[in-house]
C-alpha atoms as a PDB file:
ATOM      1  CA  UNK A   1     131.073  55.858 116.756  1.00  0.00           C
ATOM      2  CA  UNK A   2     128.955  57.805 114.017  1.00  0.00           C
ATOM      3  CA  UNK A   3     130.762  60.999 112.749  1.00  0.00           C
ATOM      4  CA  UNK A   4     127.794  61.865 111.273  1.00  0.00           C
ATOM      5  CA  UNK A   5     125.631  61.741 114.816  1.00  0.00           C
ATOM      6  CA  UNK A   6     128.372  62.794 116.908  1.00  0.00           C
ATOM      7  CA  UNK A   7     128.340  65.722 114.771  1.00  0.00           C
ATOM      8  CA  UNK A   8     124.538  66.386 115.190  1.00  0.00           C
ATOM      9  CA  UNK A   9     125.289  65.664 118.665  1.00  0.00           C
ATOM     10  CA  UNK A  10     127.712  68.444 119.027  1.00  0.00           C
ATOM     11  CA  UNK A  11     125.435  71.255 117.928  1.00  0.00           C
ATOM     12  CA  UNK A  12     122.847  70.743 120.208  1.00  0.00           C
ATOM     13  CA  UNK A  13     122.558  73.025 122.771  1.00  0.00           C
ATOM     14  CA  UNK A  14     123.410  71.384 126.645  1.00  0.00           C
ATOM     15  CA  UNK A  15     125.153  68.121 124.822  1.00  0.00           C
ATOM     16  CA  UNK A  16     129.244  67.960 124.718  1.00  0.00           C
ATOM     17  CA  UNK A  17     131.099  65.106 122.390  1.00  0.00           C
ATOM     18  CA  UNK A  18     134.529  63.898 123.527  1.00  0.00           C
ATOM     19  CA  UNK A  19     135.606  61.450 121.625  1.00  0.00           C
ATOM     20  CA  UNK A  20     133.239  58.485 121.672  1.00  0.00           C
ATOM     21  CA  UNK A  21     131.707  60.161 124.842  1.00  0.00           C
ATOM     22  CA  UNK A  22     128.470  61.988 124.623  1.00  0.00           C
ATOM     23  CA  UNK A  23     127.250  64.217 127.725  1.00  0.00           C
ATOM     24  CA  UNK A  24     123.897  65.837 127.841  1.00  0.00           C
ATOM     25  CA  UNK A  25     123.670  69.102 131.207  1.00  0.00           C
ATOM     26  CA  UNK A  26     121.427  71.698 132.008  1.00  0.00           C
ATOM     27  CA  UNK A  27     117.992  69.350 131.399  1.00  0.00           C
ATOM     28  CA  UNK A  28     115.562  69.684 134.233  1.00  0.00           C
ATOM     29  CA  UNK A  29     112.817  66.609 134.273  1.00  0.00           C
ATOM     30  CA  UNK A  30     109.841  66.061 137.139  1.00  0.00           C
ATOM     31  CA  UNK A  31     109.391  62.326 136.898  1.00  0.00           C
ATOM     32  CA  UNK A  32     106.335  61.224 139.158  1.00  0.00           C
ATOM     33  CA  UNK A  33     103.869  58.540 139.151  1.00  0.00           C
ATOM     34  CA  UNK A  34     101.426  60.103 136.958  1.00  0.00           C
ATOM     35  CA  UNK A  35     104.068  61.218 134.092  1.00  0.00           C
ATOM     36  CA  UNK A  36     107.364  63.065 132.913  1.00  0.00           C
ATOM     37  CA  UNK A  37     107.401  66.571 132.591  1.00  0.00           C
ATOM     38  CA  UNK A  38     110.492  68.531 131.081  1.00  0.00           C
ATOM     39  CA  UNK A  39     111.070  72.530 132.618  1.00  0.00           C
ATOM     40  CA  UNK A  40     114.654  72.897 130.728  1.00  0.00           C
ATOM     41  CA  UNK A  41     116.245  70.950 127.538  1.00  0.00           C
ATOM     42  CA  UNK A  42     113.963  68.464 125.210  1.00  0.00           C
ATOM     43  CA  UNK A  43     110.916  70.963 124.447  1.00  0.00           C
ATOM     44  CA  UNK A  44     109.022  72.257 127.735  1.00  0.00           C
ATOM     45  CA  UNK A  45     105.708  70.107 128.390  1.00  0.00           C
ATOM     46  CA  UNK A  46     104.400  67.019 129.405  1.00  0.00           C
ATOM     47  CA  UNK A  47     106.541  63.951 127.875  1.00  0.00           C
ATOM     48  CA  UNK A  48     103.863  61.444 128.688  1.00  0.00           C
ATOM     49  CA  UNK A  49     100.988  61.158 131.144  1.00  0.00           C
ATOM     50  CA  UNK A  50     100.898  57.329 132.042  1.00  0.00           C
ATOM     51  CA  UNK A  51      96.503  57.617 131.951  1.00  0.00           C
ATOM     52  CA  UNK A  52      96.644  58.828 129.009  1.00  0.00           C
ATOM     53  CA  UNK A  53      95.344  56.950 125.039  1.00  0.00           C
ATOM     54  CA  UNK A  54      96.578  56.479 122.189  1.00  0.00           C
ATOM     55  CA  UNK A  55      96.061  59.772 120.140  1.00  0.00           C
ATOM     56  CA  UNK A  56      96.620  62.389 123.061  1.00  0.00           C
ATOM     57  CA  UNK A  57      99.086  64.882 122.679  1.00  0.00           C
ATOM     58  CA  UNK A  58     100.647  67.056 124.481  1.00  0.00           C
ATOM     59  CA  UNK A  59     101.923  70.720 123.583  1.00  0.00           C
ATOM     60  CA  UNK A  60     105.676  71.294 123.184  1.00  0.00           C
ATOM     61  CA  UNK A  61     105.489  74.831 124.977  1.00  0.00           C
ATOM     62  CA  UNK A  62     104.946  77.654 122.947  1.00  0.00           C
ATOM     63  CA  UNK A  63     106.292  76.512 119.781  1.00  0.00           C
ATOM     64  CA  UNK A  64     103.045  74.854 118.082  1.00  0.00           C
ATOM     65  CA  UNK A  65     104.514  71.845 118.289  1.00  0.00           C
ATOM     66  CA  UNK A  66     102.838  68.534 120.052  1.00  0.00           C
ATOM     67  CA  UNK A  67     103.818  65.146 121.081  1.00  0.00           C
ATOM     68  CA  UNK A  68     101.586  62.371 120.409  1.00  0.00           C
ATOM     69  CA  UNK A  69     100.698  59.467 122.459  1.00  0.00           C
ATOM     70  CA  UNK A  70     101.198  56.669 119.410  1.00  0.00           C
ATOM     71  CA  UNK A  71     101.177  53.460 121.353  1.00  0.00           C
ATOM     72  CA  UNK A  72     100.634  52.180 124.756  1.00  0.00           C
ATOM     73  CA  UNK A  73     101.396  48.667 125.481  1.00  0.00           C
ATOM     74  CA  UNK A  74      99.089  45.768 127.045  1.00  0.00           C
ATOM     75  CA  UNK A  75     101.517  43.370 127.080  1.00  0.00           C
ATOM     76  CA  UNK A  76     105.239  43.346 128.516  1.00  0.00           C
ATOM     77  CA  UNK A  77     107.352  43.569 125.289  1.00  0.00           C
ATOM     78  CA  UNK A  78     109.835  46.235 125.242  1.00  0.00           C
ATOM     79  CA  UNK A  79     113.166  44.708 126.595  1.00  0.00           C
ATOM     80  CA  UNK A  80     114.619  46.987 129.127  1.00  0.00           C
ATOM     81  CA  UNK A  81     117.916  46.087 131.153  1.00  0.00           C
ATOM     82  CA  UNK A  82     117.201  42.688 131.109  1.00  0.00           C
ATOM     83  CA  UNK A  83     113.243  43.300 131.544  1.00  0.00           C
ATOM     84  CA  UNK A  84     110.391  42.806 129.683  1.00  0.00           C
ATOM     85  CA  UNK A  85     107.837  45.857 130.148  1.00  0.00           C
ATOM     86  CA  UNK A  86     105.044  47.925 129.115  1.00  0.00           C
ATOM     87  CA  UNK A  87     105.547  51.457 127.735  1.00  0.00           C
ATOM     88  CA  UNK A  88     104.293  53.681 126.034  1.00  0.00           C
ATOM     89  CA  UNK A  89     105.620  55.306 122.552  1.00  0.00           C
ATOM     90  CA  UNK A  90     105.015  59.374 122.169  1.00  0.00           C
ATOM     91  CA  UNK A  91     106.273  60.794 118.643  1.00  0.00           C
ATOM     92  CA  UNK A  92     107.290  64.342 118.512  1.00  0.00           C
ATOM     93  CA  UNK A  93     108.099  66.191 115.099  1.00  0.00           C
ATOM     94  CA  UNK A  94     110.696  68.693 115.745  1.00  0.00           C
ATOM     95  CA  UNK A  95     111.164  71.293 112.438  1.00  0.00           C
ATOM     96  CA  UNK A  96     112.935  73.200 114.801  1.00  0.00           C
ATOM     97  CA  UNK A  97     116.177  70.888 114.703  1.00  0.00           C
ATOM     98  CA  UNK A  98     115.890  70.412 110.910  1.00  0.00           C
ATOM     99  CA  UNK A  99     118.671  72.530 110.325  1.00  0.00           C
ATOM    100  CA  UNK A 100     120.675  69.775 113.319  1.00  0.00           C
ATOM    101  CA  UNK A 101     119.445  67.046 110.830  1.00  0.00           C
ATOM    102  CA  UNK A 102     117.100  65.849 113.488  1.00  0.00           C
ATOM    103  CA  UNK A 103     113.299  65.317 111.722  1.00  0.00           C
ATOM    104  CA  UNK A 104     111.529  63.364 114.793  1.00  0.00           C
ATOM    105  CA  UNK A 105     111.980  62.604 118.262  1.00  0.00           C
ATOM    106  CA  UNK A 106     110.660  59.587 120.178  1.00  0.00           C
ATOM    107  CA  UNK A 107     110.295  58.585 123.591  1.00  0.00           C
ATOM    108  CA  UNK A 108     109.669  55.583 125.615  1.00  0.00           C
ATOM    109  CA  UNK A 109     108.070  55.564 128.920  1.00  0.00           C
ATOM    110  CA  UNK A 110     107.436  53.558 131.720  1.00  0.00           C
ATOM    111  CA  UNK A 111     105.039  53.906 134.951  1.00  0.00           C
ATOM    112  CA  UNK A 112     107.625  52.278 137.312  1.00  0.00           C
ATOM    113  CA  UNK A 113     110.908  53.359 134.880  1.00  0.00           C
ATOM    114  CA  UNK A 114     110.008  56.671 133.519  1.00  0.00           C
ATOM    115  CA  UNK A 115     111.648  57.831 130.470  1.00  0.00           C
ATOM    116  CA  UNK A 116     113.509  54.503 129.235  1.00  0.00           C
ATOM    117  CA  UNK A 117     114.170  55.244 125.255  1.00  0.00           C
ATOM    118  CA  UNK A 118     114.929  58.101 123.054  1.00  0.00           C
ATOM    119  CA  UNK A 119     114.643  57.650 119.514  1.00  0.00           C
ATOM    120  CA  UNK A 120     116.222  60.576 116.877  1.00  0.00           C
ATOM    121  CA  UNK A 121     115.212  60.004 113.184  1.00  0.00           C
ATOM    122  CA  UNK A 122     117.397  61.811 111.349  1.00  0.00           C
ATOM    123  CA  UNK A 123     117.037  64.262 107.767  1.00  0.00           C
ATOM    124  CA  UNK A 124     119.535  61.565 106.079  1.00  0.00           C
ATOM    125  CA  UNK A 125     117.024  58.786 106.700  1.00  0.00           C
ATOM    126  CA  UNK A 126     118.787  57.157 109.525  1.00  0.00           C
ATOM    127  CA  UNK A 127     117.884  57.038 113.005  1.00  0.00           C
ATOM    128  CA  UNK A 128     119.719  56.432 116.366  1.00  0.00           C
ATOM    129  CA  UNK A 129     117.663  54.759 119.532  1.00  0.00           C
ATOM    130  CA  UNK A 130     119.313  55.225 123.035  1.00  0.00           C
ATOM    131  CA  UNK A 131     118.461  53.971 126.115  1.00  0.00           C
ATOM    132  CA  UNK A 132     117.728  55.662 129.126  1.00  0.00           C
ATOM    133  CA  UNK A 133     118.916  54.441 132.642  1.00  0.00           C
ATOM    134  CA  UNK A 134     117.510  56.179 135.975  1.00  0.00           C
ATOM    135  CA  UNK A 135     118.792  55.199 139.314  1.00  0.00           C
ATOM    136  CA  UNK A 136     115.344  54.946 140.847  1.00  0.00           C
ATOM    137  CA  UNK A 137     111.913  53.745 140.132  1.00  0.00           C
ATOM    138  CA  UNK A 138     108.063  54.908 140.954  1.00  0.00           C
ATOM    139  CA  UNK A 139     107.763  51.685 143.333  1.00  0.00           C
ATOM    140  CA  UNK A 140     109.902  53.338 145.930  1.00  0.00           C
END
């Protein structure tokens, strides 16, 4: 219901806004049981490796850009659809989308769930966290 974000929203390439609606196309993911890995939309490059420590990163393609492992739970304590679970957190700066208002991505992943948050801090200093829903899991 934020103009402001549904205007951000809006300019990014592969996301529509109707109304209240947001729809995000043309992203291509490789989810497996050893990480996520984005080919189209989101930066291509590893998202997370679930072996991986805090302080890894991973490069954001060719851009110079990396993400960076910044947390990996030991406890289950990230609520997710009714669940408590592990994950882990992997910050990505993105000056590229300064000019969208976005400063910093974050995602939240899962070994059985996969990608299950995205995080956008934005230039104005305020930040929207969505969760992400997939219709299968790794224990399949």
């Amino acid at each position: 219901t934020n103009a402001a974000i549904r205007n951000i929203l809006a300019n990014v390439p592969g996301i529509t806004v109707s109304g209240e609606t947001v729809t995000a196309t043309g992203f291509q993911f490789k989810q497996t049981v050893e990480g996520i890995e984005s080919y189209v939309g989101m930066g291509p490059g590893i998202i997370v490796k679930y072996e991986s420590n805090v302080g890894d990163t991973y490069p954001v393609g060719s851009t110079g850009r990396v993400r960076t492992v910044v947390s990996k739970s030991t406890a289950d304590e990230y609520f997710y659809g009714g669940l408590l679970i592990k994950v882990m957190q992997i910050d990505e700066p993105t000056p590229g989308l300064k000019s969208l208002g976005v400063n910093k991505m974050t995602y939240w992943a899962n070994h059985r769930f996969g990608l299950v948050g995205v995080k956008y801090d934005f230039t104005d200093g305020t930040s929207i966290k969505l969760p992400v829903y997939c219709s299968t899991d790794n224990s399949k």
